[in-house]
PDB file of N, CA and C in Angstrom:
ATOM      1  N   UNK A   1       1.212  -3.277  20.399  1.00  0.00           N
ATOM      2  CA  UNK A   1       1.405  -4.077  19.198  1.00  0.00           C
ATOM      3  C   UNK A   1       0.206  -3.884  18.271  1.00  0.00           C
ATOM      4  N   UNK A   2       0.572  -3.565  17.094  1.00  0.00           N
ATOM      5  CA  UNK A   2      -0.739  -3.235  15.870  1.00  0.00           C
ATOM      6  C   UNK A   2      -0.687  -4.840  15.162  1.00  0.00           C
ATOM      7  N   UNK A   3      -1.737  -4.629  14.738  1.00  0.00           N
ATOM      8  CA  UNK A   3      -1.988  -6.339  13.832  1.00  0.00           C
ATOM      9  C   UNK A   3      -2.376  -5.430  12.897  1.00  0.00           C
ATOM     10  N   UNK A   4      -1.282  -6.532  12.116  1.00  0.00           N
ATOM     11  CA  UNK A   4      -0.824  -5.907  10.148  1.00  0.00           C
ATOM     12  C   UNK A   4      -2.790  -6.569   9.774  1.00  0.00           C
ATOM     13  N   UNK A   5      -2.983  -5.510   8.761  1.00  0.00           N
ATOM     14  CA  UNK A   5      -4.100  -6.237   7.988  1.00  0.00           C
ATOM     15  C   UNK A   5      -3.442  -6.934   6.942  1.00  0.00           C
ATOM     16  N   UNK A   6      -4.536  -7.954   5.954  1.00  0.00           N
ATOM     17  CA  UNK A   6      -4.168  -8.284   5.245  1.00  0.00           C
ATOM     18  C   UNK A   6      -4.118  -7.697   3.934  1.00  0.00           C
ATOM     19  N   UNK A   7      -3.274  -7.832   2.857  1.00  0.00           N
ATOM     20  CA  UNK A   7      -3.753  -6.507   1.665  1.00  0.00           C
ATOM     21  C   UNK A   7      -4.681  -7.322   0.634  1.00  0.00           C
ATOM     22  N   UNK A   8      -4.942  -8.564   0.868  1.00  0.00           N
ATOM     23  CA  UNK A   8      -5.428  -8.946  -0.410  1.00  0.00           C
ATOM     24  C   UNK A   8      -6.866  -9.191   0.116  1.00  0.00           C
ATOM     25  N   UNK A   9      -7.121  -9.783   1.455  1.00  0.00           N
ATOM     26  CA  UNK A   9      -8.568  -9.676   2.361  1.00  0.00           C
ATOM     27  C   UNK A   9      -8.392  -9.101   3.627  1.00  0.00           C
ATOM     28  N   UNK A  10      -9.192  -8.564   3.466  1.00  0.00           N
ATOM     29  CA  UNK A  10      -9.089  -7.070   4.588  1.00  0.00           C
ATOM     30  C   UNK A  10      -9.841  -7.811   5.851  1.00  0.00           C
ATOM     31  N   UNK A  11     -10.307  -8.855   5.828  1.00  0.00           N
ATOM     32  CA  UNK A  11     -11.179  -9.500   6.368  1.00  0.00           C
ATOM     33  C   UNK A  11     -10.464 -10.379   7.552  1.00  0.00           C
ATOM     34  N   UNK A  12      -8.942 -10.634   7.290  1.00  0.00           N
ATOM     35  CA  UNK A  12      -7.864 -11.078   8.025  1.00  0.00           C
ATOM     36  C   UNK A  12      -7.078 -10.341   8.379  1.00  0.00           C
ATOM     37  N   UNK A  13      -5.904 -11.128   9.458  1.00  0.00           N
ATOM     38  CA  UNK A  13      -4.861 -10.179  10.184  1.00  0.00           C
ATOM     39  C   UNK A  13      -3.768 -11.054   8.545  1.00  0.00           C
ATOM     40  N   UNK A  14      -2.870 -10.094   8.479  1.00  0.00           N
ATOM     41  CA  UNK A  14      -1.270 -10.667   7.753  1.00  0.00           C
ATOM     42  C   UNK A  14      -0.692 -11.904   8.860  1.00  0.00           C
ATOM     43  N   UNK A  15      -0.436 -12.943   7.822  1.00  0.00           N
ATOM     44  CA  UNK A  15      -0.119 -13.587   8.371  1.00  0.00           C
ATOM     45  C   UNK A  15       1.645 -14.287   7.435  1.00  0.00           C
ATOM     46  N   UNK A  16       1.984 -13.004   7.247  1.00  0.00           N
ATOM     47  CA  UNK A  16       3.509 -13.178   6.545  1.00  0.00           C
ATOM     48  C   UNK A  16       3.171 -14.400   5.521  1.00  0.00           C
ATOM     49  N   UNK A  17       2.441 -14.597   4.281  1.00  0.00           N
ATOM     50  CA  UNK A  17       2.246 -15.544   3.416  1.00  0.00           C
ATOM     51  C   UNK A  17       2.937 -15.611   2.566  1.00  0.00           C
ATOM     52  N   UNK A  18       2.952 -14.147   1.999  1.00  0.00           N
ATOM     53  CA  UNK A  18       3.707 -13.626   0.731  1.00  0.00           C
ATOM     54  C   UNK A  18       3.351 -13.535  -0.071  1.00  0.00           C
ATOM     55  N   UNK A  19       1.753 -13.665  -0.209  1.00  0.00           N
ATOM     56  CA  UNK A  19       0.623 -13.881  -1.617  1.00  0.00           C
ATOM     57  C   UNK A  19       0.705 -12.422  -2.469  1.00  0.00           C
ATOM     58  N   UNK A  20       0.759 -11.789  -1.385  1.00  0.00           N
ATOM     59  CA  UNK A  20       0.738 -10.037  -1.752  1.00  0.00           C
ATOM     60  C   UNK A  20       1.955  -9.926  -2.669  1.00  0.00           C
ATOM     61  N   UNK A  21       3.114 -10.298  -2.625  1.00  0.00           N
ATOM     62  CA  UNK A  21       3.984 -10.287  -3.209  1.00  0.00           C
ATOM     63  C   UNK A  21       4.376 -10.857  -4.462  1.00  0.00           C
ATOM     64  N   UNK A  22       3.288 -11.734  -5.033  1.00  0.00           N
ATOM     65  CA  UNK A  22       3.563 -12.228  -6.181  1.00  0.00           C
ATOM     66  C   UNK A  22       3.482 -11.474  -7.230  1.00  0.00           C
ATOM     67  N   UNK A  23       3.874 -11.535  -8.496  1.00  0.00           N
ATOM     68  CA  UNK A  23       3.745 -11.271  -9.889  1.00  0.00           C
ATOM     69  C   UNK A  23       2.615 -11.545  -9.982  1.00  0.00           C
ATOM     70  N   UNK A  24       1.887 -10.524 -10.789  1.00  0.00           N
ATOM     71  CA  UNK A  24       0.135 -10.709 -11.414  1.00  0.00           C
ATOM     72  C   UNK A  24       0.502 -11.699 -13.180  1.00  0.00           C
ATOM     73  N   UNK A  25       2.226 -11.697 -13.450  1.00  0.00           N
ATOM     74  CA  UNK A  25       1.868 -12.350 -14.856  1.00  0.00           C
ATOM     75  C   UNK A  25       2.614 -13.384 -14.749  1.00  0.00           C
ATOM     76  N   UNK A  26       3.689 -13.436 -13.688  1.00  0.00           N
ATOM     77  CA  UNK A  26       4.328 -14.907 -13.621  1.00  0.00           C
ATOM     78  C   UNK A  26       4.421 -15.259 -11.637  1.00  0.00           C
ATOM     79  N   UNK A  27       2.890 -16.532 -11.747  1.00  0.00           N
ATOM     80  CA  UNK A  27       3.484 -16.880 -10.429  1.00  0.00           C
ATOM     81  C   UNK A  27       4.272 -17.102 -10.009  1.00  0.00           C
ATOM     82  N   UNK A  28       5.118 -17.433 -10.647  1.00  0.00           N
ATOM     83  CA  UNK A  28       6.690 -17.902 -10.100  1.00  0.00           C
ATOM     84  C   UNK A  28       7.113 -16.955  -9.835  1.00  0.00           C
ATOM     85  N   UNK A  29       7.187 -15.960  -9.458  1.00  0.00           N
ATOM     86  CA  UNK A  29       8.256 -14.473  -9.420  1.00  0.00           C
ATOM     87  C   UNK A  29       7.677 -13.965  -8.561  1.00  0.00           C
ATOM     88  N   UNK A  30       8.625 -13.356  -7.575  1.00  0.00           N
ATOM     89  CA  UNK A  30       8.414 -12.430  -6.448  1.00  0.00           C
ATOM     90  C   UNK A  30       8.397 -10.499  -7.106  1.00  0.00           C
ATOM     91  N   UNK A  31       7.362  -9.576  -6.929  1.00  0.00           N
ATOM     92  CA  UNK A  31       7.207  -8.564  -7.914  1.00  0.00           C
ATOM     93  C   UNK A  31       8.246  -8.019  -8.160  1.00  0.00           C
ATOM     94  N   UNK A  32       8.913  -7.378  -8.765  1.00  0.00           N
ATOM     95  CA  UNK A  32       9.600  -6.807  -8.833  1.00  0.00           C
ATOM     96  C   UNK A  32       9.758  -4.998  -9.350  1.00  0.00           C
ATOM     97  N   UNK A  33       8.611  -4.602  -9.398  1.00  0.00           N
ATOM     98  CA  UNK A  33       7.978  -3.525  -9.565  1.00  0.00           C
ATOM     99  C   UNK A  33       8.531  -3.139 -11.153  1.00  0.00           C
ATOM    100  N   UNK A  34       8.018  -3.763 -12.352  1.00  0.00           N
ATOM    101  CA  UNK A  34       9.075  -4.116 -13.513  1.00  0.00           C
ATOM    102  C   UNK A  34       7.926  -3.473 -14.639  1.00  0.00           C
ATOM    103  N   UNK A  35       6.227  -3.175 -13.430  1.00  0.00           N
ATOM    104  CA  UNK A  35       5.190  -2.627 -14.734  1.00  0.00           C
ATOM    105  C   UNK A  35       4.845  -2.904 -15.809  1.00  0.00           C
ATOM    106  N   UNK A  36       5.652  -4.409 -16.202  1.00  0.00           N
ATOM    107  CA  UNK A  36       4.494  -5.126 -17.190  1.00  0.00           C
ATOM    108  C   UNK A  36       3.246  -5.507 -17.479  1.00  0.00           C
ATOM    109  N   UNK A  37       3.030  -5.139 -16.081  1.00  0.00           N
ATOM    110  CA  UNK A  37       1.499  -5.893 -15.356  1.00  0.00           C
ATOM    111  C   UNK A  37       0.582  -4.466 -16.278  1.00  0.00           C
ATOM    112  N   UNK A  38       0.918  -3.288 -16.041  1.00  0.00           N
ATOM    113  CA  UNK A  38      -0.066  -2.061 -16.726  1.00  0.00           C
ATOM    114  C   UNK A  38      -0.274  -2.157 -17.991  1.00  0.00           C
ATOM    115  N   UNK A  39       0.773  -2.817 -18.721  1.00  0.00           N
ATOM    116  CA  UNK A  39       0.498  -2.503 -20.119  1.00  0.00           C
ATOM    117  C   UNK A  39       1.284  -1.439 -20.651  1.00  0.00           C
ATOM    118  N   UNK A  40       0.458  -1.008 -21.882  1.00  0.00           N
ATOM    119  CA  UNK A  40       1.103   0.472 -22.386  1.00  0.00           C
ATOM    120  C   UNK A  40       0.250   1.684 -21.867  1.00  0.00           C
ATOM    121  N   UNK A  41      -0.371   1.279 -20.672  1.00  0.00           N
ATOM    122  CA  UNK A  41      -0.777   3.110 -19.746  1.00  0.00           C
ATOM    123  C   UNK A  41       0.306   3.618 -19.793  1.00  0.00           C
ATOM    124  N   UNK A  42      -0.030   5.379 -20.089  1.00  0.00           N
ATOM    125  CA  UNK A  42       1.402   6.238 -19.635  1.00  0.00           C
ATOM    126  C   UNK A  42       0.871   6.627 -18.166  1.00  0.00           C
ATOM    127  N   UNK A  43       0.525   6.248 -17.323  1.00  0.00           N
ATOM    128  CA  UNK A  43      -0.497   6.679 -15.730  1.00  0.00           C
ATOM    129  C   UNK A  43      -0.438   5.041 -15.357  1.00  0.00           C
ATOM    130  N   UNK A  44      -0.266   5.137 -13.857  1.00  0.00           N
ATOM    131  CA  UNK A  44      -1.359   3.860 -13.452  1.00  0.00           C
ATOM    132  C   UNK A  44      -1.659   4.641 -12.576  1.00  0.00           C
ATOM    133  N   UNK A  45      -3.017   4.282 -11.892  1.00  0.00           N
ATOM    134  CA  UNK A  45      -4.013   4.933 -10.759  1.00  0.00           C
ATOM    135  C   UNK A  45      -4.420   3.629 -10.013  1.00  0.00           C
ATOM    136  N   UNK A  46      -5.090   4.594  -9.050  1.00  0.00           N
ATOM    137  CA  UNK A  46      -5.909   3.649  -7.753  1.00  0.00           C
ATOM    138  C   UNK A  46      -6.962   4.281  -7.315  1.00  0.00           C
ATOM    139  N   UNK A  47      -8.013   2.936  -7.240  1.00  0.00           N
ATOM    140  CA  UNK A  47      -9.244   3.810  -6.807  1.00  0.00           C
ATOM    141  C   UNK A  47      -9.449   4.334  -5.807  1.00  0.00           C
ATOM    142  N   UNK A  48      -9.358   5.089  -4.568  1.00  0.00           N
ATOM    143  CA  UNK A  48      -9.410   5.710  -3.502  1.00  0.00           C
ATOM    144  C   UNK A  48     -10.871   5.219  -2.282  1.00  0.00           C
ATOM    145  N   UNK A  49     -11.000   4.227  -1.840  1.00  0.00           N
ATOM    146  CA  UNK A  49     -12.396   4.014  -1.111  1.00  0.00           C
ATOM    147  C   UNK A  49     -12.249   4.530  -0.277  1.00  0.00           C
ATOM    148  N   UNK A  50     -11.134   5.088   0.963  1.00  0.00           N
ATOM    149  CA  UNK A  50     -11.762   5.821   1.934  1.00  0.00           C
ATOM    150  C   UNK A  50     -10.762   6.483   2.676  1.00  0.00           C
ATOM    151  N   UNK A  51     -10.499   7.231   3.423  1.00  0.00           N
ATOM    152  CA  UNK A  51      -9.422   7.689   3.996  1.00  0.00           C
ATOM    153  C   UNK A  51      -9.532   8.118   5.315  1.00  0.00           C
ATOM    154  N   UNK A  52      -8.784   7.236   6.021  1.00  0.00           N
ATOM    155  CA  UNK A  52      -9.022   7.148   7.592  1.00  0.00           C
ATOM    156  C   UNK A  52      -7.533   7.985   8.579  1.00  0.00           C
ATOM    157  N   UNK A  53      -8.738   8.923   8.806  1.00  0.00           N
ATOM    158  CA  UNK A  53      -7.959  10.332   9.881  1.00  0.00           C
ATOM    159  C   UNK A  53      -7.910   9.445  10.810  1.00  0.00           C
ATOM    160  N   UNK A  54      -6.923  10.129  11.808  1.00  0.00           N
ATOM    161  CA  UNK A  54      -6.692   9.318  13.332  1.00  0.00           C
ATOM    162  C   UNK A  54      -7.139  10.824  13.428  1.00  0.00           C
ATOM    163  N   UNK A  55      -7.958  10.064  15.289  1.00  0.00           N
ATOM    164  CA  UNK A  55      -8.438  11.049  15.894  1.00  0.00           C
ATOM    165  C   UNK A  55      -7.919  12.236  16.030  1.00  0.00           C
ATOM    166  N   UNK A  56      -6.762  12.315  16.499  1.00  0.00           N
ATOM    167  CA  UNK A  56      -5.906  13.963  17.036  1.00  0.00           C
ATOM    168  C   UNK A  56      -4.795  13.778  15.840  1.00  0.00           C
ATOM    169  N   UNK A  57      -4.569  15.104  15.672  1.00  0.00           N
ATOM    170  CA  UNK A  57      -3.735  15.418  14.729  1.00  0.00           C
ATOM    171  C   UNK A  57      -2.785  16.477  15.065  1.00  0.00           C
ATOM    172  N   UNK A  58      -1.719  15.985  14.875  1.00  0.00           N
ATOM    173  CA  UNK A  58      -0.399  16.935  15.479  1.00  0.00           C
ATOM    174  C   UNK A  58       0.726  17.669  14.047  1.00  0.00           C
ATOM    175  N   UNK A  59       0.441  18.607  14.474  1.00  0.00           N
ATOM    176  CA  UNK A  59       1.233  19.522  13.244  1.00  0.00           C
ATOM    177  C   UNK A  59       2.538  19.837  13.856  1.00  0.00           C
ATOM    178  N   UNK A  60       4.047  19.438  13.430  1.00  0.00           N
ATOM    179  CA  UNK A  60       4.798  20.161  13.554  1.00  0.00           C
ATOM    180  C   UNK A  60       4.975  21.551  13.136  1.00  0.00           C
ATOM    181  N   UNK A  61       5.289  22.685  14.441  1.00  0.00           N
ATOM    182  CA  UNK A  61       5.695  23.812  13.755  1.00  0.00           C
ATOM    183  C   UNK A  61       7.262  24.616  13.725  1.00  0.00           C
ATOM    184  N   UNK A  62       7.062  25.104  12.892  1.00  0.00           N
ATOM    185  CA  UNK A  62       8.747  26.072  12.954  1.00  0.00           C
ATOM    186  C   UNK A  62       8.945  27.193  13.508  1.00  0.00           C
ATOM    187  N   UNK A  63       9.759  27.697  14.653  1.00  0.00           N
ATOM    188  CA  UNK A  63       9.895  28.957  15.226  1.00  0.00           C
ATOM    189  C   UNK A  63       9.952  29.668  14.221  1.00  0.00           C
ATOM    190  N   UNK A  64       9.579  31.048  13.856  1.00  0.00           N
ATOM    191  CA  UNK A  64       9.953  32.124  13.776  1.00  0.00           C
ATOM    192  C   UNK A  64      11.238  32.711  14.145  1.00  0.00           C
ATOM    193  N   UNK A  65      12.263  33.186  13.905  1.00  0.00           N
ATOM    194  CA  UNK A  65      13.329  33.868  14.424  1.00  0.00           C
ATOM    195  C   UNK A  65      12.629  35.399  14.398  1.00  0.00           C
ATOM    196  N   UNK A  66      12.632  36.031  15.399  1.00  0.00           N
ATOM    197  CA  UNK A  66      12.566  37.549  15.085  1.00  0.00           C
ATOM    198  C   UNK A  66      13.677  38.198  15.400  1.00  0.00           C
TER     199      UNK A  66
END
C-alpha cells in the first residue's frame, strides 16, 4: 500500500479533503479544467523542482523479426 501525498502540503499524507480540487476563482466550484484561472497566456507552464528516478529501470523491448 503507497500513501497518496498531499498536493497542496507535501508535508502530509492525502487525506481525500478535496481542497486540491477547488476552483482558484470560485470557491464554490469543483475545477473544472475551464482555464480562466491563466488569463490570456497562450502557454501555461510549471516550474519543475525535481525529478525522482526509481531505482531500477525497466525498458520494454521489441523483437526483431529476421
Amino acid at each position: 500500500m503507497t500513501i497518496k501525498e498531499c498536493l497542496l502540503d507535501n508535508s502530509k499524507e492525502c487525506n481525500d479533503c478535496g481542497e486540491c480540487e477547488i476552483c482558484d476563482l470560485d470557491p464554490n466550484k469543483i475545477c473544472d479544467n475551464c482555464c480562466r484561472c491563466l488569463g490570456d497566456a497562450d502557454y501555461s507552464a510549471i516550474k519543475v523542482e525535481k525529478i525522482i528516478m526509481p531505482e531500477k529501470i525497466l525498458f520494454k523491448r521489441k523483437k526483431i523479426k529476421k
